[in-house]
Protein backbone atom coordinates (compact mmCIF):
# COMPACT_ATOMS: atom_id res chain seq x y z
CA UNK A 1 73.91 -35.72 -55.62
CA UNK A 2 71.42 -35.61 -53.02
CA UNK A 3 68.95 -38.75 -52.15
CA UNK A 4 66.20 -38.81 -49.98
CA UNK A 5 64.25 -41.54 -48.99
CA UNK A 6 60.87 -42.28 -47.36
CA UNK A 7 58.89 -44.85 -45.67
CA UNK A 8 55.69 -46.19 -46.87
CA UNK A 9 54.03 -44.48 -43.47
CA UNK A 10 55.98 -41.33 -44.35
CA UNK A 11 54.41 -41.45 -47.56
CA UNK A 12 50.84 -41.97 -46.51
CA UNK A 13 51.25 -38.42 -44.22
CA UNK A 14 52.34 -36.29 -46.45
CA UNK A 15 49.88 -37.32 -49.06
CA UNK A 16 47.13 -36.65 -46.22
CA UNK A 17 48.20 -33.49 -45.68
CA UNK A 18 48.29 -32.30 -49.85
CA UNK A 19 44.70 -33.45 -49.71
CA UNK A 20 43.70 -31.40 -47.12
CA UNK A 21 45.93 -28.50 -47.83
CA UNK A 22 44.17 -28.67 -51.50
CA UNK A 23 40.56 -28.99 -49.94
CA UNK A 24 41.20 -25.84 -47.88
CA UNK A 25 42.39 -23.88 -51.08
CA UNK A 26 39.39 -25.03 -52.19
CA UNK A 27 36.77 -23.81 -49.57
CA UNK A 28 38.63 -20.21 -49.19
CA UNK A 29 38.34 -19.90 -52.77
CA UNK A 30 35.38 -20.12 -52.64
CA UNK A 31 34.29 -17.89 -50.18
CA UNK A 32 33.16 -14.13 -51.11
CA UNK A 33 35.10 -11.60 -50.93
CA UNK A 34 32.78 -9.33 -48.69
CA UNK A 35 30.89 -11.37 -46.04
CA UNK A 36 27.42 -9.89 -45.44
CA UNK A 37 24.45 -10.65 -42.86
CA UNK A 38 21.26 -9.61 -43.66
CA UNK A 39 19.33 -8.33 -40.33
CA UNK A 40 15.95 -9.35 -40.13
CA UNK A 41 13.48 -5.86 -40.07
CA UNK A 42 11.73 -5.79 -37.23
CA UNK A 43 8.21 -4.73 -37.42
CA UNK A 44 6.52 -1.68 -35.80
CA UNK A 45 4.10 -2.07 -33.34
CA UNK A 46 1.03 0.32 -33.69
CA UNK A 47 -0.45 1.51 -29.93
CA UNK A 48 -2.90 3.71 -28.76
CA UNK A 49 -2.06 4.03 -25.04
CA UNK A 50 -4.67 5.87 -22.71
CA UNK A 51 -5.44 6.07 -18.67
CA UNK A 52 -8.66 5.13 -17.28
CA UNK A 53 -10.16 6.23 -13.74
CA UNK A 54 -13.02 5.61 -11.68
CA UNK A 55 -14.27 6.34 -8.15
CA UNK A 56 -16.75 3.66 -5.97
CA UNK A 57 -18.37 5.49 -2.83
CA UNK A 58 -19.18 3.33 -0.33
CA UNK A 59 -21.08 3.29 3.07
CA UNK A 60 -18.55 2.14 5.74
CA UNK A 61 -18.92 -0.06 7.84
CA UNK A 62 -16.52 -0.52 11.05
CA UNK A 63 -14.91 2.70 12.86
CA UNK A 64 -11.50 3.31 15.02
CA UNK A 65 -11.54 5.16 17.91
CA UNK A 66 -8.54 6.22 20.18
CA UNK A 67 -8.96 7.51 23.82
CA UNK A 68 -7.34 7.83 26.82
CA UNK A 69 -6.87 8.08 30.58
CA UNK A 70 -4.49 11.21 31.94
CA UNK A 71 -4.04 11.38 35.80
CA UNK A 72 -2.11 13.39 37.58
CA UNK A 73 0.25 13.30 41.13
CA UNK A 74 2.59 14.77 43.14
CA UNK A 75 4.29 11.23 43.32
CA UNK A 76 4.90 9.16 39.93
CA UNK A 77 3.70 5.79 41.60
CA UNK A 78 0.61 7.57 42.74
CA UNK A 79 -0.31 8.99 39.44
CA UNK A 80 0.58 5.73 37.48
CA UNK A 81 -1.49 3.78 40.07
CA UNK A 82 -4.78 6.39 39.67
CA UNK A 83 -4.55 5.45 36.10
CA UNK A 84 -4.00 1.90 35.79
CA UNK A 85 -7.51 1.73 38.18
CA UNK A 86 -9.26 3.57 35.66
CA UNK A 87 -8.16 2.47 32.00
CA UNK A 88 -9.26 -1.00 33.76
CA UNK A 89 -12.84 -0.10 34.94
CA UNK A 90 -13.16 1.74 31.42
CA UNK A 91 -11.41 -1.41 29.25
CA UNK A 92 -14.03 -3.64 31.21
CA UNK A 93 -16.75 -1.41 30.08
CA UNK A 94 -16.12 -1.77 26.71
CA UNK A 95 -15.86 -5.35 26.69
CA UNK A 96 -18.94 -5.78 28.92
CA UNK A 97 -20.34 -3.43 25.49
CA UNK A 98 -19.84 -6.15 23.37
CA UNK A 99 -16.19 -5.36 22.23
CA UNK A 100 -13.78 -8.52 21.62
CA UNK A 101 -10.84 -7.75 24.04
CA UNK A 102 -8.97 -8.68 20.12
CA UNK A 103 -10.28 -5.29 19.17
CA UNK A 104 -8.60 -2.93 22.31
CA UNK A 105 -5.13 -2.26 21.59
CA UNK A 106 -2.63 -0.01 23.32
CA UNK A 107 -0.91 2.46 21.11
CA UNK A 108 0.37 4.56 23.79
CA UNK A 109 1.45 4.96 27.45
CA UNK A 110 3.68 8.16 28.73
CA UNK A 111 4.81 9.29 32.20
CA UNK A 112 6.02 12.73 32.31
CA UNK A 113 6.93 15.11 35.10
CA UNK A 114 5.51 18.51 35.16
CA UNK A 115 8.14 21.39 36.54
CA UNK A 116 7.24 24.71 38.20
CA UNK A 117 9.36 27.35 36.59
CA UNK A 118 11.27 30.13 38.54
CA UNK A 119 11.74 33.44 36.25
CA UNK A 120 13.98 35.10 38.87
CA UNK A 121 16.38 32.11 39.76
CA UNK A 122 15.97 30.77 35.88
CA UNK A 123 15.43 27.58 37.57
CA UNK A 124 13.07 24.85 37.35
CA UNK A 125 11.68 21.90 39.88
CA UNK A 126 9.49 18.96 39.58
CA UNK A 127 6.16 19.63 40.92
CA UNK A 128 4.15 16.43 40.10
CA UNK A 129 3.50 13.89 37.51
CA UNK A 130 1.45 13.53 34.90
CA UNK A 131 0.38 9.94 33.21
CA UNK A 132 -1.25 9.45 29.76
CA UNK A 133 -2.33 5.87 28.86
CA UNK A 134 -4.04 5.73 25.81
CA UNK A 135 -6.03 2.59 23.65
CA UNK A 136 -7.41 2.41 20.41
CA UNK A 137 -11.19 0.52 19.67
CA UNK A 138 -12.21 -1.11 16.82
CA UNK A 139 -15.54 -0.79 16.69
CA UNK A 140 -17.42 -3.50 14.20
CA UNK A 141 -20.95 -2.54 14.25
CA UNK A 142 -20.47 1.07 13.45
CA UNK A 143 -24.01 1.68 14.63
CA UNK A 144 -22.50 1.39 17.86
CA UNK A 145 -19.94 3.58 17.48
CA UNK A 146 -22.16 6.76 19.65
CA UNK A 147 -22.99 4.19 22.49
CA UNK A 148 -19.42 3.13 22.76
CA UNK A 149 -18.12 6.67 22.99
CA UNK A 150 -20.30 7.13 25.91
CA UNK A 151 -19.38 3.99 27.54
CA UNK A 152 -15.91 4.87 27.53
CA UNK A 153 -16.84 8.87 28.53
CA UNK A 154 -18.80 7.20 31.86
CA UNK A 155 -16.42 4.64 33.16
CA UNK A 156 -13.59 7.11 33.17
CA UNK A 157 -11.84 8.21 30.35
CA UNK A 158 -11.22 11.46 29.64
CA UNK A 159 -9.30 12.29 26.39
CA UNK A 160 -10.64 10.99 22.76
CA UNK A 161 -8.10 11.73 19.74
CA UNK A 162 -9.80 11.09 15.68
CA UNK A 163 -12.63 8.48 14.47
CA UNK A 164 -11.29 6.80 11.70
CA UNK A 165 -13.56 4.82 9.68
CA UNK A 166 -12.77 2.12 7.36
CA UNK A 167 -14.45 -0.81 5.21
CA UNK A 168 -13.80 -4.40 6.15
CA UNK A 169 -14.29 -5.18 2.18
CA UNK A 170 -12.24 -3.00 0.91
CA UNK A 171 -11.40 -5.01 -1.74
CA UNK A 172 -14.83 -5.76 -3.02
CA UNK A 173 -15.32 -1.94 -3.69
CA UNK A 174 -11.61 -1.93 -5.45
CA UNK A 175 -12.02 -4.61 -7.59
CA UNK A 176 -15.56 -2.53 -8.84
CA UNK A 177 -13.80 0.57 -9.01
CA UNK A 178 -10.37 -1.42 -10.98
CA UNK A 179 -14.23 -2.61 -13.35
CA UNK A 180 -15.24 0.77 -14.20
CA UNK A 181 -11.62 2.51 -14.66
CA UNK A 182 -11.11 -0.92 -17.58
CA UNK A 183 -14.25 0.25 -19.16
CA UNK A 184 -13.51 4.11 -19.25
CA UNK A 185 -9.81 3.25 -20.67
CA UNK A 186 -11.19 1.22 -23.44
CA UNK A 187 -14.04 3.90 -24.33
CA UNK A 188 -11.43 6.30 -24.49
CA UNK A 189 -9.24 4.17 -26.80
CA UNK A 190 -12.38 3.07 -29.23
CA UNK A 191 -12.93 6.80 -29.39
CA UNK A 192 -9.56 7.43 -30.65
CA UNK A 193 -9.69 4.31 -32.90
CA UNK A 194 -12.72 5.61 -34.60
CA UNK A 195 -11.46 9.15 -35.30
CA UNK A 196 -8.85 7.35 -36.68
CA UNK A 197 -10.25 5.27 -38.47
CA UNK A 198 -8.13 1.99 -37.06
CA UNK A 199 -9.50 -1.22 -35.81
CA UNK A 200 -8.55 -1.84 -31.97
CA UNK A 201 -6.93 -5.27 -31.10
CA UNK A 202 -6.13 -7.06 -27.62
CA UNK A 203 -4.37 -5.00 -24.71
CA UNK A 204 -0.69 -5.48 -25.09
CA UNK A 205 -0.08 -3.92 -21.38
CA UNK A 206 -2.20 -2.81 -18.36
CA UNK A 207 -0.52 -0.67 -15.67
CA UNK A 208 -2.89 -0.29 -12.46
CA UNK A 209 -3.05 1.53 -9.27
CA UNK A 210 -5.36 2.62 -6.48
CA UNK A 211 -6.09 4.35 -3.08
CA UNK A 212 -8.36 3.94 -0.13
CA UNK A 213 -8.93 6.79 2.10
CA UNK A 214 -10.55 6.24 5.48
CA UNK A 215 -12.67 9.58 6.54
CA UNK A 216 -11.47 10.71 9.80
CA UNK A 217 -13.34 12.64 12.22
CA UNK A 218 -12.04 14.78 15.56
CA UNK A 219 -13.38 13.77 18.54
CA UNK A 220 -14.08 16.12 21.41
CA UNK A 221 -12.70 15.50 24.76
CA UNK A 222 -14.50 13.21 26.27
CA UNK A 223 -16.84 14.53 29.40
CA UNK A 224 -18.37 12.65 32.28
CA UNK A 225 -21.39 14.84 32.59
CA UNK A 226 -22.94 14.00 28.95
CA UNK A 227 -27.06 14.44 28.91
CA UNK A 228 -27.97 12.57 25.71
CA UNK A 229 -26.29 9.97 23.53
CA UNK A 230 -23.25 11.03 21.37
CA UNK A 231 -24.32 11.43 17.30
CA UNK A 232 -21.77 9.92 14.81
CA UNK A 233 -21.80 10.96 11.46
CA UNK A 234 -20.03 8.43 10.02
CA UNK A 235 -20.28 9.98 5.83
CA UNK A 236 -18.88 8.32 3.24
CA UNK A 237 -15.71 6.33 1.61
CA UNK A 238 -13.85 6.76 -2.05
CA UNK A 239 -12.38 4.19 -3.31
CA UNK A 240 -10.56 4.82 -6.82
CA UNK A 241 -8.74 2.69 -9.52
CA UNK A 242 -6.14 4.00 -12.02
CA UNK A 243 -5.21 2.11 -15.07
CA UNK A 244 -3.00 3.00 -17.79
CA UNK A 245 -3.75 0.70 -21.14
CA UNK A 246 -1.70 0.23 -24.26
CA UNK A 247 -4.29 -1.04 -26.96
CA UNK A 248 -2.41 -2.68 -30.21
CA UNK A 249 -3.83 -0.96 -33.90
CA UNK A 250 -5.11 -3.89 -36.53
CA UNK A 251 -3.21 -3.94 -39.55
């Protein structure tokens, strides 16, 4: 015969563990058999998504001009020398004009040997040198813009590359032109609306994007021997805003 015996503490531990092995019966018991989540529909959002435009033309009012000094020696120093004298007698022409010495800027300076060219031999030799020092002028009052030309055509220079001109409130015109292309979206989208027969609500996205485009102009060389003042026609500037709009349908 076989005899077991327990302590009290034994006791207590296994009769712990019954109750919870009973409780746990319990629980999975009671449990389905097939677990299922129900997924919350998501609703549809109704749009009506359209692109609006607009154009501002605008007077401008400040201009760019490049131009340049080109000399020319048989010796380098010579020919850099030749030109340094003149870009300075024509930079201090401009700023006795009424230019801010802020608004002269050098955007290019080049020395370059010229070579003579031997068909029979098939050879080549240095013959002089030729230096290009060139500035460009931001010009503030663009009703100046002629007289300047001319300033910088009598105190020496004698190459001019493009007129550029520009508006120093750009922004002003974009934010007008960002106003109109807003109001042609939303007339589009009201239009579509009322075919229909849908109620518009609030913008649910706005996309935007614009351009600037200075008008540039060629300049003629530059001459020395100029009878009357030059005329600058400075025409006009477009400024345009794109928007793209995504308008959400009443239920």
């Amino acid at each position: 015969m076989i005899s077991f015996s327990f302590s009290k503490s034994k006791i207590a531990i296994i009769s712990l563990l019954t109750i919870m092995l009973l409780a746990l019966g319990f629980i999975i018991s009671g449990l389905p058999a097939n677990v299922s989540y129900a997924e919350e529909k998501e609703s549809t959002t109704r749009t009506i998504n359209v692109a609006g435009s607009a154009i501002v033309t605008a007077p401008p009012d400040m201009a760019y001009i490049n131009f340049g000094v080109v000399t020319e020696d048989i010796d380098a120093k010579k020919a850099q020398q030749k030109n340094a004298n003149t870009m300075n007698k024509v930079i201090e022409a401009i700023k006795q004009a009424g230019i801010a010495e802020k608004d002269i800027k050098t955007i290019n300076y080049r020395i370059h040997p010229k070579y003579d060219y031997t068909k029979e031999s098939g050879t080549s030799k240095i013959v002089g040198y030729s230096v290009n020092n060139s500035v460009e002028v931001t010009i503030r009052d663009i009703d100046e813009t002629g007289a300047i030309i001319d300033v910088v055509a009598d105190s020496g220079a004698n190459t001019a590359s493009n007129i550029r001109f520009a508006l120093s409130n750009n922004e002003e015109y974009y934010n007008q032109a960002l106003e109109e292309a807003l109001k042609n979206a939303k007339g589009k989208a009201q239009t579509i609306a009322d075919v229909l027969e849908v109620k518009l609500d609030l913008p649910v996205s706005v996309n935007e994007q614009g351009s600037y485009s200075p008008v540039y102009k060629y300049a003629e060389v530059l001459r020395n021997d100029m009878a009357a003042s030059t005329p600058v026609e400075s025409g006009s500037i477009q400024v345009s805003a794109n928007v793209n709009v995504s308008y959400e349908i009443k239920e």
